[in-house]
C-alpha atoms as a PDB file:
ATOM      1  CA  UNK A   1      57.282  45.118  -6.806  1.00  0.00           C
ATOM      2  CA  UNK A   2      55.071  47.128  -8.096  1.00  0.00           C
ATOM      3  CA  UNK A   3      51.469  45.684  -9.327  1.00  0.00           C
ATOM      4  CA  UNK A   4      51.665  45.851 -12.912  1.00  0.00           C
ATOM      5  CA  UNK A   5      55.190  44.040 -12.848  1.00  0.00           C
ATOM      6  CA  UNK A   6      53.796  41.357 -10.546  1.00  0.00           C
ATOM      7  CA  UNK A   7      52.849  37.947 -12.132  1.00  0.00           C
ATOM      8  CA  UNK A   8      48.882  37.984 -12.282  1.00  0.00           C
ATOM      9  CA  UNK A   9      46.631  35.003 -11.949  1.00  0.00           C
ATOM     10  CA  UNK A  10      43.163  33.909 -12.452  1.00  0.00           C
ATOM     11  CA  UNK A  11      40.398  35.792 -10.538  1.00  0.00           C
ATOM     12  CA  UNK A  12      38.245  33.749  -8.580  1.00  0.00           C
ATOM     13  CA  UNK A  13      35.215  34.952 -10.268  1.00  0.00           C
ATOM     14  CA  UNK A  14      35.977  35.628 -14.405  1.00  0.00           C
ATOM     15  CA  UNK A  15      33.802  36.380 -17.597  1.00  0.00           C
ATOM     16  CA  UNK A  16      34.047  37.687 -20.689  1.00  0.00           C
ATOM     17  CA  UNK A  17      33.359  40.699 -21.778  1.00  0.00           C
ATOM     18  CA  UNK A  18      30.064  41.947 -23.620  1.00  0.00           C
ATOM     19  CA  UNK A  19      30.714  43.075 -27.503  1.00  0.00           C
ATOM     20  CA  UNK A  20      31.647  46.826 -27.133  1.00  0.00           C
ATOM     21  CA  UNK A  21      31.783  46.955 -23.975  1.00  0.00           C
ATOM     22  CA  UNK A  22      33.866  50.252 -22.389  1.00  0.00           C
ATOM     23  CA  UNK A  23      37.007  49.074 -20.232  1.00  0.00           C
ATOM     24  CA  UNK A  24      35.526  50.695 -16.881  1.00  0.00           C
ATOM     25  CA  UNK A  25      32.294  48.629 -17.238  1.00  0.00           C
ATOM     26  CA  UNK A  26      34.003  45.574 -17.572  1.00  0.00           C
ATOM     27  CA  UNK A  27      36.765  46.068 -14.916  1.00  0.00           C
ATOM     28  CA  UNK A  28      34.093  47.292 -12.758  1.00  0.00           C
ATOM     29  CA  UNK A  29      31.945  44.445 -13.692  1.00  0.00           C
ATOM     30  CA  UNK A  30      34.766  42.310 -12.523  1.00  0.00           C
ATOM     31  CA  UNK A  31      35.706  44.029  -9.493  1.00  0.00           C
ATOM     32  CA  UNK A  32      32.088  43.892  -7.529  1.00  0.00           C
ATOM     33  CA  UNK A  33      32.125  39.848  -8.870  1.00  0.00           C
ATOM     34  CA  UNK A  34      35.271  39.663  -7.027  1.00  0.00           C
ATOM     35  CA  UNK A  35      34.962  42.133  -3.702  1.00  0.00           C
ATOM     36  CA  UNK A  36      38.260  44.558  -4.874  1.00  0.00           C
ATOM     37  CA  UNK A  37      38.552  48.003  -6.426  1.00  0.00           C
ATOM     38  CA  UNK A  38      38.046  48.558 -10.101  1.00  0.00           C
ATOM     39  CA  UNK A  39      41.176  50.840  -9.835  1.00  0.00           C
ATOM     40  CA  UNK A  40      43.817  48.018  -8.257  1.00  0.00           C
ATOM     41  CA  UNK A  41      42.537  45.284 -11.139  1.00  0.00           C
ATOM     42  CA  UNK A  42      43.752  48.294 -13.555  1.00  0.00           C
ATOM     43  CA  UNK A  43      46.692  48.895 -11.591  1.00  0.00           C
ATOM     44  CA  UNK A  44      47.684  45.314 -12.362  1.00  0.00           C
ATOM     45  CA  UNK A  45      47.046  45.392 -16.240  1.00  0.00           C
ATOM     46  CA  UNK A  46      49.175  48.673 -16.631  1.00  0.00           C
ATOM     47  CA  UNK A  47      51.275  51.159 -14.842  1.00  0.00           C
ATOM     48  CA  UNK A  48      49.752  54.275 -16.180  1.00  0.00           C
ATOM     49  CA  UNK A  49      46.131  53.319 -15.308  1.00  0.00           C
ATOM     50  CA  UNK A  50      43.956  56.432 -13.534  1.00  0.00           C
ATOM     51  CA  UNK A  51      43.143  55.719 -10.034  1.00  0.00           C
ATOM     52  CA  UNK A  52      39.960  57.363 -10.362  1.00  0.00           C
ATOM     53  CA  UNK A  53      39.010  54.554 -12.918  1.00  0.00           C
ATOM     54  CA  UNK A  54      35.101  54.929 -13.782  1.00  0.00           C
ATOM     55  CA  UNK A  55      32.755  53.022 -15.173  1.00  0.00           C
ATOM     56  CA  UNK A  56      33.443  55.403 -18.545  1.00  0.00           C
ATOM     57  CA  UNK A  57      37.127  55.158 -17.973  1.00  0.00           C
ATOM     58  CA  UNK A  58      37.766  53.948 -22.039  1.00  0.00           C
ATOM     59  CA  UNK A  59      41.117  55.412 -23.164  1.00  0.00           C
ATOM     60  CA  UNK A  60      44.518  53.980 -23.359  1.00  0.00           C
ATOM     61  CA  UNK A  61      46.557  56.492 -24.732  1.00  0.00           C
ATOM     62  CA  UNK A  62      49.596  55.355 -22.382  1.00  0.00           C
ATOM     63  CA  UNK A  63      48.574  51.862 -21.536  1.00  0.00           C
ATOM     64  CA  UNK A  64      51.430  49.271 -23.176  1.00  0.00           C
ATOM     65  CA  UNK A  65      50.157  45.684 -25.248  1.00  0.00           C
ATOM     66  CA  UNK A  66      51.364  43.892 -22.366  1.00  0.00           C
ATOM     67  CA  UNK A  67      48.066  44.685 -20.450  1.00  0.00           C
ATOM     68  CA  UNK A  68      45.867  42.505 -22.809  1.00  0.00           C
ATOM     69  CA  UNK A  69      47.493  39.312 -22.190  1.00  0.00           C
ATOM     70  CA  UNK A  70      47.813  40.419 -18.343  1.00  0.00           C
ATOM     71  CA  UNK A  71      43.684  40.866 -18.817  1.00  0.00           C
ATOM     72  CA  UNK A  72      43.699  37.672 -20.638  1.00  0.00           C
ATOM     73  CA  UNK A  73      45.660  35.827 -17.930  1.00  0.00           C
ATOM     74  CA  UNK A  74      43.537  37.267 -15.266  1.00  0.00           C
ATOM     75  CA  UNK A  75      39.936  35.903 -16.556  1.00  0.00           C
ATOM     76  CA  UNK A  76      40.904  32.846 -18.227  1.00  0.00           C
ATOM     77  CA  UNK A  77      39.585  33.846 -21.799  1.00  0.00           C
ATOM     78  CA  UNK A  78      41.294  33.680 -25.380  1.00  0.00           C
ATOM     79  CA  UNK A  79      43.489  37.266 -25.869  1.00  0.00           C
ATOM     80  CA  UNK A  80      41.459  37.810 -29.372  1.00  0.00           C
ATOM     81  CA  UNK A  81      38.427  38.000 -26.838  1.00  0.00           C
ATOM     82  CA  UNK A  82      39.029  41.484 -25.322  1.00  0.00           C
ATOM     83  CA  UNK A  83      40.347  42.180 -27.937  1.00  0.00           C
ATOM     84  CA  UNK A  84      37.223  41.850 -30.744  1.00  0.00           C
ATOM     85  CA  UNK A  85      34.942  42.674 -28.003  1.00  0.00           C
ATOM     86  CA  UNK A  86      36.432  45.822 -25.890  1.00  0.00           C
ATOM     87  CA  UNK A  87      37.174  48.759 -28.426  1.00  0.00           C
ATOM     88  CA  UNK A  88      39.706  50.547 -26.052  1.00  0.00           C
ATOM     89  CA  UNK A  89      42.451  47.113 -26.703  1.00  0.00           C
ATOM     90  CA  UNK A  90      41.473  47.479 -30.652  1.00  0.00           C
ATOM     91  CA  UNK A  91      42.464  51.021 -30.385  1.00  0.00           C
ATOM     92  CA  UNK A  92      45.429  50.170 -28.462  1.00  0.00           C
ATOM     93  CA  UNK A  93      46.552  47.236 -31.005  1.00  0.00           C
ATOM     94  CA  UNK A  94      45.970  49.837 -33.740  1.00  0.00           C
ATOM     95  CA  UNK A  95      47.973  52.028 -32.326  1.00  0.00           C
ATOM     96  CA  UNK A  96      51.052  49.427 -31.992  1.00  0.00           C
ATOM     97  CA  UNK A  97      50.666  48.913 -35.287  1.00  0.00           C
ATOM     98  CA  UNK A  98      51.376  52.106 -36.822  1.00  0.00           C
ATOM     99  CA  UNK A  99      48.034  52.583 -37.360  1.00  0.00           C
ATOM    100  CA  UNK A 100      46.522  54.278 -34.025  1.00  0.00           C
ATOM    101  CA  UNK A 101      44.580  57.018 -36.252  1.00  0.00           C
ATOM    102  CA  UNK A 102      42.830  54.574 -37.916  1.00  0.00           C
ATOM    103  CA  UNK A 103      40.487  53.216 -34.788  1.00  0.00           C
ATOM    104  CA  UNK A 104      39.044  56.103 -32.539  1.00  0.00           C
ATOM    105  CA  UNK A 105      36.830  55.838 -29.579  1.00  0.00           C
ATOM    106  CA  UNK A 106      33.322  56.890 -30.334  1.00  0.00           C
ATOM    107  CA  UNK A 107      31.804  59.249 -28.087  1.00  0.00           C
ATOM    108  CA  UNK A 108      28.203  57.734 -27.953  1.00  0.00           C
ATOM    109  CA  UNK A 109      27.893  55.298 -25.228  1.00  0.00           C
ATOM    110  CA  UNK A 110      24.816  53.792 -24.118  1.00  0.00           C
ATOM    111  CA  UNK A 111      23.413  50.937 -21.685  1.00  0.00           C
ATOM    112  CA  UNK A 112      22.943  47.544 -23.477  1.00  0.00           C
ATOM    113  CA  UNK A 113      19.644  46.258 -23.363  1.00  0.00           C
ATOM    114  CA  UNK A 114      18.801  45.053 -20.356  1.00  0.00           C
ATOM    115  CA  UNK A 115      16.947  41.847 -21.554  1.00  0.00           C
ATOM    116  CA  UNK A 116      19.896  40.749 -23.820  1.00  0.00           C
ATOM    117  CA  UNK A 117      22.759  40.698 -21.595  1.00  0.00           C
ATOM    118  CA  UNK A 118      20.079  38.850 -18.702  1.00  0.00           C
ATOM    119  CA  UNK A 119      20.181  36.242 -20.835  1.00  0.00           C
ATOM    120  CA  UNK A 120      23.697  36.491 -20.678  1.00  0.00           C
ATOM    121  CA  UNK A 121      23.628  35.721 -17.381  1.00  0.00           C
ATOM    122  CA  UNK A 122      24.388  39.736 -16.622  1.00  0.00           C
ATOM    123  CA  UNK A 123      22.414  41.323 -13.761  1.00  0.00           C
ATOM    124  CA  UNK A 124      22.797  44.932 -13.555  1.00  0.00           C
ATOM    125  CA  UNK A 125      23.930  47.123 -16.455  1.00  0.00           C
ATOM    126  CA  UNK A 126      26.693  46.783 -19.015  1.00  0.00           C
ATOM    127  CA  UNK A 127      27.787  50.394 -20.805  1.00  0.00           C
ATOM    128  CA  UNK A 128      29.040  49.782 -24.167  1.00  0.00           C
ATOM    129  CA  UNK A 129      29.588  51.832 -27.477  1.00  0.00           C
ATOM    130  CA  UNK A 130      27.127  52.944 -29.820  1.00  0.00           C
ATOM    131  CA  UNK A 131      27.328  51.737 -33.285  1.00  0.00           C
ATOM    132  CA  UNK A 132      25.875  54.620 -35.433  1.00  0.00           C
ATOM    133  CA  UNK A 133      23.483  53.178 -36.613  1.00  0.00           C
ATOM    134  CA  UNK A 134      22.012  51.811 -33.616  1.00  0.00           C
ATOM    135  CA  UNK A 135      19.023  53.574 -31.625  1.00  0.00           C
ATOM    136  CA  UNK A 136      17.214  50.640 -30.705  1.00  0.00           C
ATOM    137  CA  UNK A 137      17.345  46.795 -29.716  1.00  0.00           C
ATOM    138  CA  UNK A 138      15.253  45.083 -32.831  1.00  0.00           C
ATOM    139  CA  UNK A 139      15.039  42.242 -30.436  1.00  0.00           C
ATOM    140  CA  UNK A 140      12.891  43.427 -27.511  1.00  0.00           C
ATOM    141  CA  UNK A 141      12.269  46.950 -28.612  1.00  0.00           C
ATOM    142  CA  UNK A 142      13.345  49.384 -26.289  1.00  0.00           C
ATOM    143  CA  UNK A 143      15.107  52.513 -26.840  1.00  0.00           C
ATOM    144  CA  UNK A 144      18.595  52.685 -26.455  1.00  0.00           C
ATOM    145  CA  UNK A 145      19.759  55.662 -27.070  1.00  0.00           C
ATOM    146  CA  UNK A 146      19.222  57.613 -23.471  1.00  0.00           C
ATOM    147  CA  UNK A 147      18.940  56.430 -19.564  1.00  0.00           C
ATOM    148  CA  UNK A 148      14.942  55.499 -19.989  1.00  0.00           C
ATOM    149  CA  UNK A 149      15.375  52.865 -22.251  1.00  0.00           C
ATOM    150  CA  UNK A 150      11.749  53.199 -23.242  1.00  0.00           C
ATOM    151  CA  UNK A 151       9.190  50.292 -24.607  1.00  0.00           C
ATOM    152  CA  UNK A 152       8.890  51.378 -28.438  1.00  0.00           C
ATOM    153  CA  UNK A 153       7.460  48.519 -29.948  1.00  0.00           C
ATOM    154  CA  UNK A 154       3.821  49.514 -30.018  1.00  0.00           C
ATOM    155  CA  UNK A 155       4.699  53.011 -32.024  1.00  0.00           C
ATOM    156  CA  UNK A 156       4.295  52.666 -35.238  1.00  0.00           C
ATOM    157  CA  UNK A 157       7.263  52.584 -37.398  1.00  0.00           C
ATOM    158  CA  UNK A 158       9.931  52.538 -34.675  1.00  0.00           C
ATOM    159  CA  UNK A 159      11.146  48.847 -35.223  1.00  0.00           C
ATOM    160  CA  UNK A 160      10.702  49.023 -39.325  1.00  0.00           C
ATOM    161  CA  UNK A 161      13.191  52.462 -39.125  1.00  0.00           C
ATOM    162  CA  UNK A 162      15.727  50.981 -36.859  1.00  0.00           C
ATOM    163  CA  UNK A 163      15.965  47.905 -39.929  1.00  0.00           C
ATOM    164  CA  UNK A 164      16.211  50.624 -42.558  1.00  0.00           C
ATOM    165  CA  UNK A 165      18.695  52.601 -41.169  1.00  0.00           C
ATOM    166  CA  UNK A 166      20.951  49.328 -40.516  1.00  0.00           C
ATOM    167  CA  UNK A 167      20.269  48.997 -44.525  1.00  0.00           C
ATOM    168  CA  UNK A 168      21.016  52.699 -45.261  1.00  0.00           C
ATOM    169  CA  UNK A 169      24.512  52.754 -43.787  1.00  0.00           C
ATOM    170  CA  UNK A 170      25.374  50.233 -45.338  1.00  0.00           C
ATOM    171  CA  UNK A 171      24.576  51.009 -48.648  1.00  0.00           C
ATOM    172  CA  UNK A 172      25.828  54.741 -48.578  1.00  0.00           C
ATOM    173  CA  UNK A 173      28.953  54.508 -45.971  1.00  0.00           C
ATOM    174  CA  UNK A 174      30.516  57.458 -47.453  1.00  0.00           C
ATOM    175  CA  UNK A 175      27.677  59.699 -47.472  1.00  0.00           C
ATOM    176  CA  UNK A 176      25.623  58.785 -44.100  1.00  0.00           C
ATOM    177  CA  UNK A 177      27.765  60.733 -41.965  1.00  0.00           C
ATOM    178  CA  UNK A 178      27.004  64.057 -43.156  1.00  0.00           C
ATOM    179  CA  UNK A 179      23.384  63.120 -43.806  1.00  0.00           C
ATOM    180  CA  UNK A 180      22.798  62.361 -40.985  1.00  0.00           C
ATOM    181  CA  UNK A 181      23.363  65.882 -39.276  1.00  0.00           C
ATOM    182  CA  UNK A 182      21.255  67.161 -42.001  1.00  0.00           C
ATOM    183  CA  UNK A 183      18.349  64.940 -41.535  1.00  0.00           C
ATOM    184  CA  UNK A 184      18.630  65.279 -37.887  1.00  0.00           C
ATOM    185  CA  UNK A 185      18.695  69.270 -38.069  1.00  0.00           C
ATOM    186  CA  UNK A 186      16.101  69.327 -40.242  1.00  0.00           C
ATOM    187  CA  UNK A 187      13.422  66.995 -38.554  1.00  0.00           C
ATOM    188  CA  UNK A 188      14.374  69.604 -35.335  1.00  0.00           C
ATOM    189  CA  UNK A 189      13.470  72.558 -37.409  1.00  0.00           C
ATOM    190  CA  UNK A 190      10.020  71.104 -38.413  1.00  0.00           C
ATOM    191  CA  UNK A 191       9.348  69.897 -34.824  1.00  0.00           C
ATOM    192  CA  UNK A 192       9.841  73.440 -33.444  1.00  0.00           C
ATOM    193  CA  UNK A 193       8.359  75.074 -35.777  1.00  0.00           C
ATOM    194  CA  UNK A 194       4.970  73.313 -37.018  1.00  0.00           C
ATOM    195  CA  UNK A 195       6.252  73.232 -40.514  1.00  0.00           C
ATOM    196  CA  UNK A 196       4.493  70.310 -41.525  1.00  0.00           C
ATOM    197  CA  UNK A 197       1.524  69.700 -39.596  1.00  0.00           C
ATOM    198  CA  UNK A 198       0.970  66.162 -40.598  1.00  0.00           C
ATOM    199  CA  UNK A 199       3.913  65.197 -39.126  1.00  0.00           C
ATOM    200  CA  UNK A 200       3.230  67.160 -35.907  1.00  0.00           C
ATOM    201  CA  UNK A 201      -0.286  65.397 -35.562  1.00  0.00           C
ATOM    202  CA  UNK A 202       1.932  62.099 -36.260  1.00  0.00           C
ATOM    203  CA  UNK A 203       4.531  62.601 -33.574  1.00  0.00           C
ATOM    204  CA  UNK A 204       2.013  64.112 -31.000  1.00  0.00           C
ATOM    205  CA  UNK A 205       0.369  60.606 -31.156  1.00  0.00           C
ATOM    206  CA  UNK A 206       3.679  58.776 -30.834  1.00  0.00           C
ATOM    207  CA  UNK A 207       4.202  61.174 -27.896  1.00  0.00           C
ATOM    208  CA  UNK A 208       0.944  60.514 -26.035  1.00  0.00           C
ATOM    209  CA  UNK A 209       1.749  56.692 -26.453  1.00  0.00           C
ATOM    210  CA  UNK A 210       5.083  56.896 -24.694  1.00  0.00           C
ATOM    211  CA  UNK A 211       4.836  56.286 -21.206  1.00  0.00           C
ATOM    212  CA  UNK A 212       6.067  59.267 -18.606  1.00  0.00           C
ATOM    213  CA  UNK A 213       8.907  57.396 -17.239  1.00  0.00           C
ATOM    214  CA  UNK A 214      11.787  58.440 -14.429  1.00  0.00           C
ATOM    215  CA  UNK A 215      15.106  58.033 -15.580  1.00  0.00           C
ATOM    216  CA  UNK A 216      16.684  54.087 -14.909  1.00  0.00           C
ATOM    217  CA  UNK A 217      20.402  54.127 -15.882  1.00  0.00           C
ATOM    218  CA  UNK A 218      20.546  58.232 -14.691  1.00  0.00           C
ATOM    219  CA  UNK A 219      23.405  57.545 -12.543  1.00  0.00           C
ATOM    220  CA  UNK A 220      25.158  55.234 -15.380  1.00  0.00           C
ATOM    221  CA  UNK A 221      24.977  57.399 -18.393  1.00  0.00           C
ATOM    222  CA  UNK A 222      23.383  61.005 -18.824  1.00  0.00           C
ATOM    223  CA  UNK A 223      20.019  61.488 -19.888  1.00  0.00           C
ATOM    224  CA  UNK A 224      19.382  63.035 -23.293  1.00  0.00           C
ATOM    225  CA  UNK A 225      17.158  65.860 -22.694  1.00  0.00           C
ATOM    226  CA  UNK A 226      15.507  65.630 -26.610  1.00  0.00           C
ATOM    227  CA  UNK A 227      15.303  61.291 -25.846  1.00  0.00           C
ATOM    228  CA  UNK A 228      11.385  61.516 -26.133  1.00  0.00           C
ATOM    229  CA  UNK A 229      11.644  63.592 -29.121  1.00  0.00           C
ATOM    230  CA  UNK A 230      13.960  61.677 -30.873  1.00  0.00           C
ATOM    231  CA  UNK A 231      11.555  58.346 -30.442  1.00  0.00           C
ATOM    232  CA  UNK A 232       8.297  60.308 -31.744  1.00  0.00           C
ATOM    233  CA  UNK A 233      10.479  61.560 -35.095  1.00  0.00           C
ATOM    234  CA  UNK A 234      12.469  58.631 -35.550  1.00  0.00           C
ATOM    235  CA  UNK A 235      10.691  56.879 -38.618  1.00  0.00           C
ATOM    236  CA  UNK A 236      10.879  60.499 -40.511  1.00  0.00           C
ATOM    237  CA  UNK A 237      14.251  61.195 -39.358  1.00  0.00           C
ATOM    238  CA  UNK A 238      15.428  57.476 -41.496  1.00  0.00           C
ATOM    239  CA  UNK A 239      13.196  58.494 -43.958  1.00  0.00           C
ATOM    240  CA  UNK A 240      14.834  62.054 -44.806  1.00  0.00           C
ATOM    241  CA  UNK A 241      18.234  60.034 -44.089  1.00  0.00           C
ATOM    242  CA  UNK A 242      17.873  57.932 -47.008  1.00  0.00           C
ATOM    243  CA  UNK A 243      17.061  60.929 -48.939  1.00  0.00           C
ATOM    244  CA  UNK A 244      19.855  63.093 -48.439  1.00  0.00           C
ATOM    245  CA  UNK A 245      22.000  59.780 -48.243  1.00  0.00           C
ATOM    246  CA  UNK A 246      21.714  58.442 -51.858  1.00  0.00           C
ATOM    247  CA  UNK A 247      23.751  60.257 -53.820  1.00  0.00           C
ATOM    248  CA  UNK A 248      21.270  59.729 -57.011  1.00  0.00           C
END
C-alpha cells in the first residue's frame, strides 16, 4: 500500500499552522517536531507530492482535496484550519470549485516576525506570504520585507507609512496595483539620480541610522539587494502611492 492510500493518524507532536503560512514551512515545521522527513509526511497527504519538498515547496497543481482532511487527520485540528490559514489548500479548494483562476499564489514570501510567532510558542522561523501591503510588523517594528529583518522603529515615519499604506489599499483596490510600480519606479529614479535633494539629505539620515547588519534568515529566503534602500524611502514611496492611487 502505498502511503497516500494508507489510513493516517495523529502525529505525536501536532500544531496548527501560522496564517499564510507556505505548505513546505509547515510540513517542515512538523517534520523536525516529529524526527521524519518533510517529504514522507507529503507523501502521505498526496500521491503526486515532490520528493525534493522545500521549505518553499507551495503549489498543488496535482495534489487531490483528499489531502486536506488527510492533513487534518494527521494534526488533530479543524479542516477549515489549513484551510483559512495555508494559501496553497485555498488555491486547491478554488480550484475544485471551478474557480482555480480566481486564487493564485503570490510570489512574495517573507519570514514572519520573529517576536510574533515566539509568542506563539514558535522557535525558529515560519515563511509565509506577503500580503501587498505589508512591509513591516506595526507591532514590534522590524522590517519584513528581506532576510535582515531590520529594527525600524526609531526612523522616522516608517511605522506611520506602513498604517497608511494598509489605509491606501483599501480605499483604492482597483488602482493600487499599478501605482504601486509607478511610485516604486519613480522614488528609484530620484534616489539614483539626486533629483530632489531634500529627500536625499532625508534618506541619507535614515540610512546612517540603520544598523550594518549580516543577513539572519539568508539561508531561508533570499536577500533583497535594494532592502536598505527600500527602508530609507519608504515613507515617500506611500506618500507618492497615495498620489498616483486616488483616482481624483
Amino acid at each position: 500500500m502505498e502511503p497516500w492510500d494508507a489510513p493516517v493518524r495523529l502525529l505525536p507532536v501536532s500544531f496548527p499552522p501560522v496564517h499564510g503560512e507556505v505548505l513546505g514551512s509547515y510540513l517542515h515545521r512538523l517534520a523536525a517536531a516529529n524526527r521524519v522527513n518533510a517529504a514522507r509526511i507529503a507523501q502521505c497527504l498526496s500521491p503526486y507530492s515532490n520528493p525534493l519538498f522545500t521549505k518553499r515547496t507551495d503549489a498543488l497543481r496535482c495534489w487531490t482535496p483528499t489531502a486536506l482532511p488527510r492533513l487534518a487527520t494527521m494534526t488533530g485540528v479543524p479542516m477549515e484550519t489549513p484551510q483559512r490559514s495555508l494559501p496553497a489548500f485555498a488555491r486547491l479548494a478554488a480550484r475544485a470549485d471551478g474557480a482555480g483562476e480566481a486564487v493564485h499564489a503570490h510570489s512574495d514570501l517573507h519570514v514572519a516576525c520573529r517576536h510574533c510567532i515566539q509568542r506563539q510558542g514558535i522557535a525558529g522561523p515560519v515563511l509565509a506570504h506577503m500580503a501587498p501591503a505589508l512591509r513591516l510588523c506595526r507591532k514590534h517594528a522590524i522590517w519584513l520585507d528581506g532576510a535582515c529583518h531590520y529594527r525600524v522603529g526609531h526612523l522616522d515615519g516608517l511605522v506611520k507609512a506602513q498604517r497608511q499604506r494598509f489605509g491606501l489599499a483599501s480605499r483604492f483596490p482597483d488602482t493600487i496595483d499599478i501605482a504601486t510600480k509607478e511610485a516604486e519606479k519613480l522614488i528609484r529614479s530620484w534616489l539614483m539620480t539626486n533629483y530632489q535633494p531634500i529627500l536625499q539629505e532625508r534618506w541619507l539620515t535614515r540610512a546612517e541610522q540603520l544598523p550594518q547588519e549580516e543577513a539572519r534568515y539568508s539561508n531561508v529566503i533570499r536577500a533583497r539587494y535594494d532592502e536598505r534602500e527600500r527602508i530609507v524611502t519608504y515613507p515617500e514611496f506611500v506618500t507618492v502611492l497615495g498620489l498616483i492611487a486616488d483616482p481624483h
